[in-house]
Protein backbone atom coordinates (compact mmCIF):
# COMPACT_ATOMS: atom_id res chain seq x y z
CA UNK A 1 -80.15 -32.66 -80.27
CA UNK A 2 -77.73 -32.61 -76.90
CA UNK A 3 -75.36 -35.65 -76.82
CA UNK A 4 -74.72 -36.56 -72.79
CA UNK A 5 -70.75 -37.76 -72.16
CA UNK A 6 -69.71 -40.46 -69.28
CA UNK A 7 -70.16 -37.66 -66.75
CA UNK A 8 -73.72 -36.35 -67.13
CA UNK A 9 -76.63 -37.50 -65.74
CA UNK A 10 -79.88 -38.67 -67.34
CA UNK A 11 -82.83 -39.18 -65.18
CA UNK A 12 -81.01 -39.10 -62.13
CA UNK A 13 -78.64 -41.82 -63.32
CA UNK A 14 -75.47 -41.48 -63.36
CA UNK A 15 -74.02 -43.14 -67.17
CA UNK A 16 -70.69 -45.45 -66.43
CA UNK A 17 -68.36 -47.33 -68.76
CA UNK A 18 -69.46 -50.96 -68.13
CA UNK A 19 -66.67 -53.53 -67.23
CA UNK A 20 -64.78 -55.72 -70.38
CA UNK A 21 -66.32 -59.39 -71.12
CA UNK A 22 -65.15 -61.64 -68.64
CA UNK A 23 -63.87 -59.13 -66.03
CA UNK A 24 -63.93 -59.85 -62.79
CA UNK A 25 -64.21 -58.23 -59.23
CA UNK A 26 -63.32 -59.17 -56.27
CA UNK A 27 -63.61 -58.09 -52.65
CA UNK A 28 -61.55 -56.44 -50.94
CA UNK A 29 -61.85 -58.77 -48.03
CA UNK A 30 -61.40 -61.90 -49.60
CA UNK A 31 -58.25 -60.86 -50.92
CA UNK A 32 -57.06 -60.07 -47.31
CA UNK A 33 -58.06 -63.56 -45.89
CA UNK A 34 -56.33 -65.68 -48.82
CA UNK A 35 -53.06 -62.94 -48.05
CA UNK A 36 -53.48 -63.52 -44.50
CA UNK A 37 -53.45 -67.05 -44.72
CA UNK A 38 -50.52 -67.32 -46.57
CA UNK A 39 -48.77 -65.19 -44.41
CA UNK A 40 -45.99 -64.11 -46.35
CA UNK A 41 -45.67 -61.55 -49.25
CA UNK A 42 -47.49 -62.84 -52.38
CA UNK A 43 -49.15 -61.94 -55.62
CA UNK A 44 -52.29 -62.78 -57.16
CA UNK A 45 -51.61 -65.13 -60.27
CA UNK A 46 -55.51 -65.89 -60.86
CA UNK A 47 -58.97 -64.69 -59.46
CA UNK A 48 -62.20 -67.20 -60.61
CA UNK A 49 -65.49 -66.61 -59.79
CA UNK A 50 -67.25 -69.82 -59.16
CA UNK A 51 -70.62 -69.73 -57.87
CA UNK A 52 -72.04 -66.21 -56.48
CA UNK A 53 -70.15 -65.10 -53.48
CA UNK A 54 -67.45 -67.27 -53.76
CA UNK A 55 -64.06 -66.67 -55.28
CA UNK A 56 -61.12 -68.90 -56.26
CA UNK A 57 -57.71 -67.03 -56.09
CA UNK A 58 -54.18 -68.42 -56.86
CA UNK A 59 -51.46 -66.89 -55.15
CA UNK A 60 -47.52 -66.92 -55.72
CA UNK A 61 -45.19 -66.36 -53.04
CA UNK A 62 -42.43 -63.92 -53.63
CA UNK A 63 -39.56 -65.39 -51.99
CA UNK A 64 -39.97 -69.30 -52.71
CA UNK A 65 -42.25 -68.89 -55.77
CA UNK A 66 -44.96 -71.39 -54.60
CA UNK A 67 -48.62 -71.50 -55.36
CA UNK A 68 -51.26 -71.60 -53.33
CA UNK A 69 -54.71 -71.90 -53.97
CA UNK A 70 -57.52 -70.00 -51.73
CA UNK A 71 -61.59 -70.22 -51.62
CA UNK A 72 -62.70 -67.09 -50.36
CA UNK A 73 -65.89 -66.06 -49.74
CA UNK A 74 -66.76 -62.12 -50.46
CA UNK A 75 -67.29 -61.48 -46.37
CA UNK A 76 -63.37 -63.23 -45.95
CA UNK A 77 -63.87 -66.25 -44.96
CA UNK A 78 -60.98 -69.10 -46.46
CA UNK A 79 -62.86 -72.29 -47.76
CA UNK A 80 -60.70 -75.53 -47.86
């Protein structure tokens, strides 16, 4: 019997680690729009997922320490 690791493929499929419970991803581009419309430096405190395609992230901004909270949708566009 042949075990297969992560890297091999089985029926043309490639095998991946699957992500942890309650992981979640977000794009790229809705990242950008809550950053941009900030518009200072800031880091992400929280990322929700609330209904498919939309994304609730709370930001913190470096030099005053306030929060801000952005809708984004996956494309990049900011929700109020």
């Amino acid at each position: 019997m042949k075990f297969l690791n992560s890297s091999a493929l089985c029926l043309g499929l490639a095998i991946t680690a699957a992500a942890p419970a309650g992981a979640t991803t977000i794009s790229n581009t809705a990242m950008a729009a809550c950053k941009e419309m900030v518009g200072l430096p800031s880091k992400v405190e929280v990322v929700s997922p609330l209904r498919p395609g939309f994304t609730d992230i709370i930001l913190r901004e470096n030099a005053s320490g306030r929060r801000i909270a952005c809708t984004a949708t996956d494309p990049g566009s900011t929700e109020d």
